[in-house]
C-alpha atoms as a PDB file:
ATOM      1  CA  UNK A   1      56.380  -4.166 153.251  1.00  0.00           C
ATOM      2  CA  UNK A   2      59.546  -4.772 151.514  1.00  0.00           C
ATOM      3  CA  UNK A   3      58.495  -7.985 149.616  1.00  0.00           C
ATOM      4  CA  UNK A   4      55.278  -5.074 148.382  1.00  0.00           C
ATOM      5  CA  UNK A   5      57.955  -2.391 146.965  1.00  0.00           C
ATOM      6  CA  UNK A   6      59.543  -4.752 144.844  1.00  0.00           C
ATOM      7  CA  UNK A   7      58.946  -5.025 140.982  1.00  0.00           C
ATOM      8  CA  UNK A   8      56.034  -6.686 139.666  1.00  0.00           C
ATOM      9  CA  UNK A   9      56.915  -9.873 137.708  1.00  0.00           C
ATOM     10  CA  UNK A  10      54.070 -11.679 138.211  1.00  0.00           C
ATOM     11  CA  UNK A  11      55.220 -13.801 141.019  1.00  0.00           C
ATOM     12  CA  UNK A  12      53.482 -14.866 143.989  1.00  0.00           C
ATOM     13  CA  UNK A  13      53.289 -12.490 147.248  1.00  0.00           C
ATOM     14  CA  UNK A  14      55.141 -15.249 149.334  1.00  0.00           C
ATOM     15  CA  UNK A  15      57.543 -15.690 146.506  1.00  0.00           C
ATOM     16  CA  UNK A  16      58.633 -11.909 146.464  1.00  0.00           C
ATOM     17  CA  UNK A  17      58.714 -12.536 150.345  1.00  0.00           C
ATOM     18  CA  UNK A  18      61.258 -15.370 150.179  1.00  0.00           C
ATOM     19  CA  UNK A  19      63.474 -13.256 147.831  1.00  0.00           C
ATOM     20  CA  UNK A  20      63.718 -10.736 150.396  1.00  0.00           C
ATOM     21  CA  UNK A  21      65.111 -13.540 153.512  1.00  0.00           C
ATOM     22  CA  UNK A  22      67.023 -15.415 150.988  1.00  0.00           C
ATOM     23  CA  UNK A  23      68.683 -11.957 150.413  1.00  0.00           C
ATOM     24  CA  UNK A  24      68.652 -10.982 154.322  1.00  0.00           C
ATOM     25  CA  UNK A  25      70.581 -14.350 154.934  1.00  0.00           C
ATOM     26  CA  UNK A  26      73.177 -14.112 151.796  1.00  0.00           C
ATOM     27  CA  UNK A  27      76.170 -15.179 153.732  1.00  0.00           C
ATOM     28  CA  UNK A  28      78.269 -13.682 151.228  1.00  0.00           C
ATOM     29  CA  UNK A  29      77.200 -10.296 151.792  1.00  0.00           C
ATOM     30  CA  UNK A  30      78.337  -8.216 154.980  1.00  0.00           C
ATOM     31  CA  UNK A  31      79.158  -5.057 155.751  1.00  0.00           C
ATOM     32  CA  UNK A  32      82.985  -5.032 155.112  1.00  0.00           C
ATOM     33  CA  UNK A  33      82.550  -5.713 151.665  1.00  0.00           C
ATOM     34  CA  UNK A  34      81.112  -1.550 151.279  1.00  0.00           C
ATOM     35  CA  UNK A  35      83.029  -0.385 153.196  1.00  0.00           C
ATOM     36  CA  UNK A  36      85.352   1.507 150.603  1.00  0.00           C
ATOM     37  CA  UNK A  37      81.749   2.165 149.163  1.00  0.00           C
ATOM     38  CA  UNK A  38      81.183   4.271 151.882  1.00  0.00           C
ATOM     39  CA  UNK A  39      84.542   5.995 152.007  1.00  0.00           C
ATOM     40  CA  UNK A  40      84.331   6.842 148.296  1.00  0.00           C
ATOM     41  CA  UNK A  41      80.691   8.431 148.629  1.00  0.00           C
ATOM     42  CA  UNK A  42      82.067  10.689 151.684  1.00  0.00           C
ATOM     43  CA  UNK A  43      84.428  12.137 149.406  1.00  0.00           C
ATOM     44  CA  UNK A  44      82.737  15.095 148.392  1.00  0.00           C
ATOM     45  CA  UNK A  45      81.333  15.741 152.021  1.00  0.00           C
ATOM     46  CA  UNK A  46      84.599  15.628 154.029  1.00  0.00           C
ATOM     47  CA  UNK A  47      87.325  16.114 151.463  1.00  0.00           C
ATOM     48  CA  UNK A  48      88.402  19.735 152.882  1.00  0.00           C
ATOM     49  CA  UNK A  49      88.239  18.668 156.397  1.00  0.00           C
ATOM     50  CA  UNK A  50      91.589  18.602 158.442  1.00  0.00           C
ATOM     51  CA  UNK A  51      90.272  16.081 160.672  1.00  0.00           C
ATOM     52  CA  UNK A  52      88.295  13.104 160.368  1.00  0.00           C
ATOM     53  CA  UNK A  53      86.452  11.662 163.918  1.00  0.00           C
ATOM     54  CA  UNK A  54      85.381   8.301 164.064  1.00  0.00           C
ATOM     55  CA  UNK A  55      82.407   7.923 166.202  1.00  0.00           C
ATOM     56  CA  UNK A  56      82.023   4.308 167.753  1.00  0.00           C
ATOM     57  CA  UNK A  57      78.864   3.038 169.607  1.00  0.00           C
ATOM     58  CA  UNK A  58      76.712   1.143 170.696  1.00  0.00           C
ATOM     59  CA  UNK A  59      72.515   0.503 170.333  1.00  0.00           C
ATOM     60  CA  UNK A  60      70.691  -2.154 171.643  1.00  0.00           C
ATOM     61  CA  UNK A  61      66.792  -2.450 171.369  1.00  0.00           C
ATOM     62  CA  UNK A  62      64.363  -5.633 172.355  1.00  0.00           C
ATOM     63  CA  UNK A  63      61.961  -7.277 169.742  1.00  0.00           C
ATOM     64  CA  UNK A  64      59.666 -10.268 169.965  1.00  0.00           C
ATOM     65  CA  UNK A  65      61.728 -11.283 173.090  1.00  0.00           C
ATOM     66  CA  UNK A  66      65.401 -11.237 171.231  1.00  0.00           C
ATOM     67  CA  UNK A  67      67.791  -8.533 172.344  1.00  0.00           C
ATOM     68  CA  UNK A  68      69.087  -6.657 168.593  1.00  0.00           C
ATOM     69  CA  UNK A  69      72.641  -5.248 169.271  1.00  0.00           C
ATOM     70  CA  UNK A  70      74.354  -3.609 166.944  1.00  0.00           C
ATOM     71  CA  UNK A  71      78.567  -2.397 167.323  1.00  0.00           C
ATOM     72  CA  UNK A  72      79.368   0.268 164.756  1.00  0.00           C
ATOM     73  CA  UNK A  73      81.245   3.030 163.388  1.00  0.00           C
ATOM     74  CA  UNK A  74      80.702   6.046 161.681  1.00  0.00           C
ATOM     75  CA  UNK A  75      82.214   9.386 160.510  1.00  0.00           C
ATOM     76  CA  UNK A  76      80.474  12.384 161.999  1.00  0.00           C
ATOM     77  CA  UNK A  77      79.711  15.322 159.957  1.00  0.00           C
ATOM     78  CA  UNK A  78      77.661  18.372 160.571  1.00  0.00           C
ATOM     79  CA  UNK A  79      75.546  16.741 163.735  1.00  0.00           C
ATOM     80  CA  UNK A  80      75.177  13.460 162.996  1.00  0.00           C
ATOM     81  CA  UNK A  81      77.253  10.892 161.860  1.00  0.00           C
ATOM     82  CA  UNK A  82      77.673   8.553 158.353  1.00  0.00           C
ATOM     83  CA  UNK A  83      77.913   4.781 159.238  1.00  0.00           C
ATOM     84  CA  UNK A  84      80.570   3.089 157.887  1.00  0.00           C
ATOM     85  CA  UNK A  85      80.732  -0.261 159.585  1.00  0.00           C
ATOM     86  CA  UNK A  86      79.128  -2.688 161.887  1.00  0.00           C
ATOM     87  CA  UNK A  87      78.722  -6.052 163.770  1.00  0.00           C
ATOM     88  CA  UNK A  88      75.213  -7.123 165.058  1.00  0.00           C
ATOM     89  CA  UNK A  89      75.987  -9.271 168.498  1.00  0.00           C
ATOM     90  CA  UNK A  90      73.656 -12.389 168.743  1.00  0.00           C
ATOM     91  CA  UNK A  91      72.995 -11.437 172.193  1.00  0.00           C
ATOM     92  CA  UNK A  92      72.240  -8.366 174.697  1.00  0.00           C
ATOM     93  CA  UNK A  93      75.304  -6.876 176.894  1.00  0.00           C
ATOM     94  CA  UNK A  94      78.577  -4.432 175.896  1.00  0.00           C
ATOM     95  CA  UNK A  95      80.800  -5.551 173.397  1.00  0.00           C
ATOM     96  CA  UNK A  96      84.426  -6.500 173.969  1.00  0.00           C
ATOM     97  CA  UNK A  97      88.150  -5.116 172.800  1.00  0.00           C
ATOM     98  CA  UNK A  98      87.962  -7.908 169.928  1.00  0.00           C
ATOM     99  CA  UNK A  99      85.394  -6.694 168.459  1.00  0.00           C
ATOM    100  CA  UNK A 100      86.022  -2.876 168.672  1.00  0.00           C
ATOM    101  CA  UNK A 101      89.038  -3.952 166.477  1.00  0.00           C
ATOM    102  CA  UNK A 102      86.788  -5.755 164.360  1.00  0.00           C
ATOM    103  CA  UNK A 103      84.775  -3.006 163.294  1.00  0.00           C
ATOM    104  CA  UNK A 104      87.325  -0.390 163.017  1.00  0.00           C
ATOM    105  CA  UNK A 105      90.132  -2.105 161.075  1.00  0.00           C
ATOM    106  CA  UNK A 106      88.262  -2.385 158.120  1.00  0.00           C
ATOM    107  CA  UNK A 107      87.237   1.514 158.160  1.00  0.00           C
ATOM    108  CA  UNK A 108      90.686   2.962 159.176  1.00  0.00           C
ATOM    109  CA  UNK A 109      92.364   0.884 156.742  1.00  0.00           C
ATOM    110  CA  UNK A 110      89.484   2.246 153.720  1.00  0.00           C
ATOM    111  CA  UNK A 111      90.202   5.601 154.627  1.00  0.00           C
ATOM    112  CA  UNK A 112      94.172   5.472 155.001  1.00  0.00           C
ATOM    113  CA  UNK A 113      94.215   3.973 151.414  1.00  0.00           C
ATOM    114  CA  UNK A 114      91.853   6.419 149.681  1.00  0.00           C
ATOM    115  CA  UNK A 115      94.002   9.396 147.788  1.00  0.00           C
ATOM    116  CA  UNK A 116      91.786  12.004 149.169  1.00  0.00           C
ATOM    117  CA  UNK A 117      92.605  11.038 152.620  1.00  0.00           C
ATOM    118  CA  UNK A 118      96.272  11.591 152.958  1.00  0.00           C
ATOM    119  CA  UNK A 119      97.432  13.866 155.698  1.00  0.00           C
ATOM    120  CA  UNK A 120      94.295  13.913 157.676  1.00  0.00           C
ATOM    121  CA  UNK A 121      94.227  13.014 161.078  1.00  0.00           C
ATOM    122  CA  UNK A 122      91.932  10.872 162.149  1.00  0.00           C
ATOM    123  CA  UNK A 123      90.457   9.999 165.634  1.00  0.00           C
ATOM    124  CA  UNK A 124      88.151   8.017 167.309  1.00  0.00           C
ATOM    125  CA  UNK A 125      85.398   9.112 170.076  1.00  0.00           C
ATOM    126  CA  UNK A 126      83.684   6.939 171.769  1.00  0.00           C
ATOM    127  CA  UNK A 127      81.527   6.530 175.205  1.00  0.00           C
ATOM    128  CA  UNK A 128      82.218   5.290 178.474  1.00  0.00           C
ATOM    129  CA  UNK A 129      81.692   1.360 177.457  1.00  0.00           C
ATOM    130  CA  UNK A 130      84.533   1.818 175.150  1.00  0.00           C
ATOM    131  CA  UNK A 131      87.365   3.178 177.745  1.00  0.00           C
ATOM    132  CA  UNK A 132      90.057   1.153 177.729  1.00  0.00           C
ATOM    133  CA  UNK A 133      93.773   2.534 177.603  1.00  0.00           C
ATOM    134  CA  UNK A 134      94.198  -1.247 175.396  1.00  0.00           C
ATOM    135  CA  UNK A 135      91.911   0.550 172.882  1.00  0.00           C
ATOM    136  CA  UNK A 136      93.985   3.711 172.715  1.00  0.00           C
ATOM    137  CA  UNK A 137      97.592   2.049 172.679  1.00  0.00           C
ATOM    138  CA  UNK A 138      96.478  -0.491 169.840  1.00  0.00           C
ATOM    139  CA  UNK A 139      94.804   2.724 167.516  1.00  0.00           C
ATOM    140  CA  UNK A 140      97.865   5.291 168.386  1.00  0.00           C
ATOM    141  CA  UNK A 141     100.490   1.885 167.899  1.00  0.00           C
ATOM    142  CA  UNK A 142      98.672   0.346 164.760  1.00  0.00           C
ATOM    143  CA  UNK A 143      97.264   3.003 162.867  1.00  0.00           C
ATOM    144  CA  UNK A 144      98.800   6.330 164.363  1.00  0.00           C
ATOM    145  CA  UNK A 145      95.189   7.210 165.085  1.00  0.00           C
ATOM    146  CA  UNK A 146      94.412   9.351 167.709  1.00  0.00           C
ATOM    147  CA  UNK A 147      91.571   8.336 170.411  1.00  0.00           C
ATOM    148  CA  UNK A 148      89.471  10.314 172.750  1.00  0.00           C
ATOM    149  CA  UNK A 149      87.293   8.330 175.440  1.00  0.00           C
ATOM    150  CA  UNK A 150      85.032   9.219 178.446  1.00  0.00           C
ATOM    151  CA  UNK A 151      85.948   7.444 181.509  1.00  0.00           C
ATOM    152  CA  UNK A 152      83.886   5.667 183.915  1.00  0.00           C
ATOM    153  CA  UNK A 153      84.145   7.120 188.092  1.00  0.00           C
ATOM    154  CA  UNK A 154      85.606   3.751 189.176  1.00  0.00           C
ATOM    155  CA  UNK A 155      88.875   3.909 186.897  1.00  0.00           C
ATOM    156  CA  UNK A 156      91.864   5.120 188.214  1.00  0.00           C
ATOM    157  CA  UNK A 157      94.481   7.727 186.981  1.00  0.00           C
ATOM    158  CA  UNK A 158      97.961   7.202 188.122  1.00  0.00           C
ATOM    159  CA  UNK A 159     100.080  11.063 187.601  1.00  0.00           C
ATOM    160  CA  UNK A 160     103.482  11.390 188.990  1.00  0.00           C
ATOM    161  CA  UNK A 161     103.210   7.962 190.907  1.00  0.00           C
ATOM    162  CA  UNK A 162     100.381   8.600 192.857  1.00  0.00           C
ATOM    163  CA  UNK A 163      97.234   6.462 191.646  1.00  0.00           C
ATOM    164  CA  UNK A 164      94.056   8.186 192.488  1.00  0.00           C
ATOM    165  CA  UNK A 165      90.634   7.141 191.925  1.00  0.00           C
ATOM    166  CA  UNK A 166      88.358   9.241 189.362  1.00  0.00           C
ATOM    167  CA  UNK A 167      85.614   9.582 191.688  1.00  0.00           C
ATOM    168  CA  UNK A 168      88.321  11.410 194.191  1.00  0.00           C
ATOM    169  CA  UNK A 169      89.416  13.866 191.131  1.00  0.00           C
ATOM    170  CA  UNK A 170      85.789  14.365 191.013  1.00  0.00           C
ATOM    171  CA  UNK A 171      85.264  15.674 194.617  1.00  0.00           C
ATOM    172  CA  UNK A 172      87.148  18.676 194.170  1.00  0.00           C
ATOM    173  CA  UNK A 173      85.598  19.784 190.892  1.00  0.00           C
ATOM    174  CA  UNK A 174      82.724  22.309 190.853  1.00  0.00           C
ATOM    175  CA  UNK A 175      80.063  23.292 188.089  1.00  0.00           C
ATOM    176  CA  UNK A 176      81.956  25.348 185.063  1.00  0.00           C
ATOM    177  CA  UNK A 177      85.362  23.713 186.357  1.00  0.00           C
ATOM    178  CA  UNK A 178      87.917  22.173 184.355  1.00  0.00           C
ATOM    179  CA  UNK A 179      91.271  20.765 184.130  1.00  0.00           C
ATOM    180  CA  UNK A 180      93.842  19.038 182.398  1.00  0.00           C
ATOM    181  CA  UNK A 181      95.866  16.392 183.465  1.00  0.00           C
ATOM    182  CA  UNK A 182      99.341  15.645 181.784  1.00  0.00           C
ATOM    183  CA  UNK A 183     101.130  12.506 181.417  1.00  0.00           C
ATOM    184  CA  UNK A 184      98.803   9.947 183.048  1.00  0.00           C
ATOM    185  CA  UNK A 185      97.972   6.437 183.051  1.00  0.00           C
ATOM    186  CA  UNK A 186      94.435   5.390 183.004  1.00  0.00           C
ATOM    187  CA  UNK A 187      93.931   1.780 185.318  1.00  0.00           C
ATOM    188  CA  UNK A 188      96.815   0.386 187.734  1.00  0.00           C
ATOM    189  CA  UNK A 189      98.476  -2.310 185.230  1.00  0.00           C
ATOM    190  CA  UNK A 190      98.437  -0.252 181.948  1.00  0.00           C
ATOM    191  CA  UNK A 191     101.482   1.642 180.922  1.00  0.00           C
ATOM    192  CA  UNK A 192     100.220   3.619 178.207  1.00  0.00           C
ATOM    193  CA  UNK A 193     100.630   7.343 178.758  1.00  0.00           C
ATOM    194  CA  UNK A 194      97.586   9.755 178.033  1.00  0.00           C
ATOM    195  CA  UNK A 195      96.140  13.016 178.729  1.00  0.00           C
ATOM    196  CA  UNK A 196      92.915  13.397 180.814  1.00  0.00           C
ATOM    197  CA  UNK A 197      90.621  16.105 180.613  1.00  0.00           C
ATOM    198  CA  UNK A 198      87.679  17.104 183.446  1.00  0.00           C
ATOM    199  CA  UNK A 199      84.849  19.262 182.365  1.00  0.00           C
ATOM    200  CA  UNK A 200      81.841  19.715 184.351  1.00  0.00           C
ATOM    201  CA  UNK A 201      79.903  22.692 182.150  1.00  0.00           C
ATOM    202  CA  UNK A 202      77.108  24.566 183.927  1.00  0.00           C
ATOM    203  CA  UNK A 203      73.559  23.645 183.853  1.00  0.00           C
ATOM    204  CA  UNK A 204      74.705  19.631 183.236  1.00  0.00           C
ATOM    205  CA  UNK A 205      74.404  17.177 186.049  1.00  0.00           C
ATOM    206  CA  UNK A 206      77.649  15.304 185.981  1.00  0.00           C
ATOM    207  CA  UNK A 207      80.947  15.894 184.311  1.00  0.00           C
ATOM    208  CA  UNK A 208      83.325  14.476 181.575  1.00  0.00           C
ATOM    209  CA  UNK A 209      86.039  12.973 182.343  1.00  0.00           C
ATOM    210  CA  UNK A 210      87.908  12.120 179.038  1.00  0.00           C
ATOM    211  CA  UNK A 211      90.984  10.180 178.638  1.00  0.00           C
ATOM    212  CA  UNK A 212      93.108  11.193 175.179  1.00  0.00           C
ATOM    213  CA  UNK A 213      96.120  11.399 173.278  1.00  0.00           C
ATOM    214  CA  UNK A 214      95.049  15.179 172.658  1.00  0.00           C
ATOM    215  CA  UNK A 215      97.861  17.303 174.151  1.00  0.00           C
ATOM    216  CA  UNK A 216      95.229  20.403 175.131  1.00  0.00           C
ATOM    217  CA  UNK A 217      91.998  20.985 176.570  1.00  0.00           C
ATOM    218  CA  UNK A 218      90.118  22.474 173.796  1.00  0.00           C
ATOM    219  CA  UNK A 219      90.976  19.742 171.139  1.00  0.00           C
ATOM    220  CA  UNK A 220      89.938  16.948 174.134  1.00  0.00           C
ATOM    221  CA  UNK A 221      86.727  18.711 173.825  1.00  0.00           C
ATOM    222  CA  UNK A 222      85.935  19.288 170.620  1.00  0.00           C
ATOM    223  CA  UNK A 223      86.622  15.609 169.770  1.00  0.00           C
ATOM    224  CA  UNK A 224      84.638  14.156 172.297  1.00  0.00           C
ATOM    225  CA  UNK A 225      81.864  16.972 171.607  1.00  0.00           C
ATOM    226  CA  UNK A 226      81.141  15.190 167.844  1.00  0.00           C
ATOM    227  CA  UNK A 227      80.654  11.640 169.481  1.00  0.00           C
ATOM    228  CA  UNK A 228      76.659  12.745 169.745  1.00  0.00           C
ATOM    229  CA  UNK A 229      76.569  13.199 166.298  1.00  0.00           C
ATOM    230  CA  UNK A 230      75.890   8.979 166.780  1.00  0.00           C
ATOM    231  CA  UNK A 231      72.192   9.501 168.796  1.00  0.00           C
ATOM    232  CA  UNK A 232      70.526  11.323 165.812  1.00  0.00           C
ATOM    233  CA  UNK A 233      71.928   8.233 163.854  1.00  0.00           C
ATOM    234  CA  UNK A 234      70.404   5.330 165.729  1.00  0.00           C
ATOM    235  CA  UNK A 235      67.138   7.226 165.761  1.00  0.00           C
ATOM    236  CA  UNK A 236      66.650   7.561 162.499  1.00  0.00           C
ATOM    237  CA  UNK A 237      67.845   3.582 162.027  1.00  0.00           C
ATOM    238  CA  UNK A 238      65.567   2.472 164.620  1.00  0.00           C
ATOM    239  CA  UNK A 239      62.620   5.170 164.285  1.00  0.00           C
ATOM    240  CA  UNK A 240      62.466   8.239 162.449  1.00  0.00           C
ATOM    241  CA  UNK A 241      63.374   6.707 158.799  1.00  0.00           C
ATOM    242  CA  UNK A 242      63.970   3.359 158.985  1.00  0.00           C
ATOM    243  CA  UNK A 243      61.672   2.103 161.668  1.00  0.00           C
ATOM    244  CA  UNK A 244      64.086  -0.832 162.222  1.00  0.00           C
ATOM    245  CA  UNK A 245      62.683  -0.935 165.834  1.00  0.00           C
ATOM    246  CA  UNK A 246      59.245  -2.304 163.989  1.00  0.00           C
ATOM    247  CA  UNK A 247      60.216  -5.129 161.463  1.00  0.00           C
ATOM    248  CA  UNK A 248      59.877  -8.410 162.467  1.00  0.00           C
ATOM    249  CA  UNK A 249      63.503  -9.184 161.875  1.00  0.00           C
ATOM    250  CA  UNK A 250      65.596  -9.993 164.927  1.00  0.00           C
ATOM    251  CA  UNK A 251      68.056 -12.782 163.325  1.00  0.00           C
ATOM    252  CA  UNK A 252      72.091 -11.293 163.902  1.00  0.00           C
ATOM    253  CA  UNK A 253      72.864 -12.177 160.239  1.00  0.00           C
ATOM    254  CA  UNK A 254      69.868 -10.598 158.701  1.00  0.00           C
ATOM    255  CA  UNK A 255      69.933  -7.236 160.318  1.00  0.00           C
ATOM    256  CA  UNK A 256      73.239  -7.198 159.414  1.00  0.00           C
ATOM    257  CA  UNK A 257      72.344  -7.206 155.948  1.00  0.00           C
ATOM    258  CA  UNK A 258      69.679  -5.142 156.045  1.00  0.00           C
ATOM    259  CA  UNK A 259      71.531  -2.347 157.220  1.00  0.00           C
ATOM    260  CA  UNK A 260      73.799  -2.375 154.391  1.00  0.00           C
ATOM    261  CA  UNK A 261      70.739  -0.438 152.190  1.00  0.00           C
ATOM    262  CA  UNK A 262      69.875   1.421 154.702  1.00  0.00           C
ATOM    263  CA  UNK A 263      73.439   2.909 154.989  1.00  0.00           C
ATOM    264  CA  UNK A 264      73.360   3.095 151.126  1.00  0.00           C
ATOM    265  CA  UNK A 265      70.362   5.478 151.401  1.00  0.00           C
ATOM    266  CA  UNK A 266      71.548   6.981 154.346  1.00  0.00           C
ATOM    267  CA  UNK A 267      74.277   8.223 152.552  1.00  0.00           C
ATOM    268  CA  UNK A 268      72.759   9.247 149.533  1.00  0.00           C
ATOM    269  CA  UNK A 269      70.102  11.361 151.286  1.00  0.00           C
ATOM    270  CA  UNK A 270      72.673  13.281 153.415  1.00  0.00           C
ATOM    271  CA  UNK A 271      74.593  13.926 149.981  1.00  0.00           C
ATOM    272  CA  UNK A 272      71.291  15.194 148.484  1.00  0.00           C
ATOM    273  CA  UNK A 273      70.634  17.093 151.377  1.00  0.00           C
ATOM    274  CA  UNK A 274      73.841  19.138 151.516  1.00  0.00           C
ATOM    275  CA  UNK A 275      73.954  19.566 148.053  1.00  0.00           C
ATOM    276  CA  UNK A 276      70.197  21.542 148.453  1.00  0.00           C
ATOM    277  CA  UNK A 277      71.361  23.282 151.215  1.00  0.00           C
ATOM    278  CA  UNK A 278      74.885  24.486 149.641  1.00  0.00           C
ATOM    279  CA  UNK A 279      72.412  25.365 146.439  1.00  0.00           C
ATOM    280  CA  UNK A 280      70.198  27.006 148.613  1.00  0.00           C
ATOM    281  CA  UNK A 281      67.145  25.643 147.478  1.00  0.00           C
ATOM    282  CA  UNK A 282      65.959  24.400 151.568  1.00  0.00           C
ATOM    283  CA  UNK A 283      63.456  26.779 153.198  1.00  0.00           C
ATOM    284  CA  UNK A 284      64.541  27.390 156.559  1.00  0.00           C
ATOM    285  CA  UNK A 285      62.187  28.832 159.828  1.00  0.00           C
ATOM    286  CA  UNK A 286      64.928  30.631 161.381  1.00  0.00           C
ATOM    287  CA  UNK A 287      67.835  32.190 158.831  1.00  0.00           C
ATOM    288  CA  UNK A 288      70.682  31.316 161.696  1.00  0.00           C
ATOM    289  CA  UNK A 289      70.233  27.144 162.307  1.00  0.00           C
ATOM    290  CA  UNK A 290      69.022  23.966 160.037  1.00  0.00           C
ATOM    291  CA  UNK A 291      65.254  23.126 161.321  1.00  0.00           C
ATOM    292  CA  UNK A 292      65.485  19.915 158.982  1.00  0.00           C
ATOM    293  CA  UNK A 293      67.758  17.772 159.400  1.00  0.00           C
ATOM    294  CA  UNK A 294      70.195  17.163 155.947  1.00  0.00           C
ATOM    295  CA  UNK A 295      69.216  13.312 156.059  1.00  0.00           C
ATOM    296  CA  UNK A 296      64.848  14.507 156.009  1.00  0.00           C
ATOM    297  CA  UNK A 297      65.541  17.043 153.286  1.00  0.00           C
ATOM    298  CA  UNK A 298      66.871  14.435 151.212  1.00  0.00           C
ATOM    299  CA  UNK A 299      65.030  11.633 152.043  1.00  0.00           C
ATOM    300  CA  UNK A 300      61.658  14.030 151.084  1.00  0.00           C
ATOM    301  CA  UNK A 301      63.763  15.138 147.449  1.00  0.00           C
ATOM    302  CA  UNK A 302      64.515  11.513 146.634  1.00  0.00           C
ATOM    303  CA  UNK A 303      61.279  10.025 147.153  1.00  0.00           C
ATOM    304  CA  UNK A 304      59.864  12.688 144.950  1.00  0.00           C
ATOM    305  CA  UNK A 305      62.028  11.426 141.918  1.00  0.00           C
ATOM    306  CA  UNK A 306      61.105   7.955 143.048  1.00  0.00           C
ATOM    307  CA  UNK A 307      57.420   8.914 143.036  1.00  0.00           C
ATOM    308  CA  UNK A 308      57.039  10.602 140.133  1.00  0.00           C
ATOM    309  CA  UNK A 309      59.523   8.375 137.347  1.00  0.00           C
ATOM    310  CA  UNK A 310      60.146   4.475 136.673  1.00  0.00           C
ATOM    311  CA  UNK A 311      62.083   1.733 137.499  1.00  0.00           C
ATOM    312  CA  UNK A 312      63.695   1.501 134.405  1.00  0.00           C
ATOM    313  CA  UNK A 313      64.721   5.131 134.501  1.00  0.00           C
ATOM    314  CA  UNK A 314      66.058   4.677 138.124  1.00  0.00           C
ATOM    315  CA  UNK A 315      68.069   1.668 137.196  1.00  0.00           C
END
């Protein structure tokens, strides 16, 4: 379907079809190389914000057999999140501390060099595969980036010498409950000193239990709050737009690549999208909330323009 869309020059159906792997399997692209691509198009989107959050994550789907697993990182912004970075794992499972650092480095360091960046804080939320006290002490001690992470039940929490289980925290705690724990250390050989938060809201089936460098409830919260700004993201990846879930690549190195355009139109269709929504030219069913997402609005104006002009003209 790809090797279809491209320009017609006359060549051969299997020919366009062989530009499109030989592209796939460039090893001299990867994702690292856009990164400050990415940074530079999220200008206008999160310039005013006082606080950028990192989202990092995790999606794994099966096809033709293979296991397709995918690390990354993105920047969330009004309920979803903007990928900025990524590592596809040649094999099915959770990912390890060395390669969390991996894909963060590269986007911390693009967004503490850009101009429009300075004085913004900027943390990372991530999900319970991702808590590790190593994770927090090497973001707040390399990067003075802040980190906010749900713990697992089997972890422990070690306040004012006494190491407790968090399943034993848990006992006590009822529906609409919360509390704040000062001065902790999450697991019984780490040293690192963090904050943990328990929230069990009403109507949800379990509570969080958050470890961060946050000093107050609210802020814990809020943080952890924009990590599902990720979910919307992998769907449209894997389904909604990009139906990555249905090509017939499963190769590490060439998905990879191939989600360096789709990030590239990813971004440009959320841009497009706000921009109709600030101009007020969307047509919304209810005055109060969105009913389209900003990524669908755009992705419907764009392939308008790409419908109705030419190549050349796009080019």
């Amino acid at each position: 379907r790809l090797a279809d869309k491209l320009p017609d020059d006359e060549s051969s159906d299997m020919a366009r079809r062989q530009r499109v792997r030989r592209f796939l399997s460039n090893r001299f692209l990867s994702p690292g190389l856009f990164v400050r691509v990415f940074v530079a198009l999220l200008r206008p989107l999160v310039k005013d914000a006082a606080e950028l959050i990192l989202v990092m994550d995790r999606t794994e789907w099966l096809r033709r057999g293979q296991p397709v697993n995918v690390l990354d990182v993105a920047l969330y912004y009004r309920g979803r999140a903007l990928p900025l970075n990524w590592l596809v794992l040649n094999r099915s499972g959770n990912s390890s501390l060395e390669q969390w650092k991996q894909v963060l480095t590269p986007v911390i360091e693009a967004l503490r060099a850009a101009s429009w960046t300075q004085g913004k804080e900027i943390d990372v939320a991530a999900d319970r595969e991702f808590a590790s006290p190593k994770l927090s002490e090497w973001l707040m001690s390399t990067f003075r980036v802040g980190s906010t992470l749900r713990m697992k039940r089997s972890e422990y929490i070690t306040q004012a010498f006494e190491s407790q289980k968090v399943s034993h925290h848990l006992e006590s705690l009822c529906p609409g409950e919360r509390r704040f724990l000062r001065d902790c250390t999450i697991t019984q050989t780490n040293l690192f000193r963090m904050n943990v938060a328990l929230y069990w809201e009403k109507g949800y089936e379990e509570p969080w239990v958050l470890m961060t460098t946050h000093t107050s409830f609210p802020e814990t919260i809020q943080t952890y709050e924009q990590r599902f700004g990720v979910e919307p993201m992998h769907k449209d990846w894997k389904t909604n737009a990009f139906d990555l879930e249905g090509t017939r690549v499963t190769q590490a190195k060439r998905i990879e690549t191939l989600l360096i355009p789709i990030a590239l139109c990813y971004h440009l269709c959320v841009l497009e999208g706000t921009r109709k929504e600030n101009a007020g030219e969307t047509i919304r069913a209810h005055k109060e909330k969105r009913t389209t997402g900003l990524l669908l609005v755009g992705l419907s104006a764009l392939t308008r323009v790409l419908r109705a002009t030419s190549l050349a003209r796009i080019q």
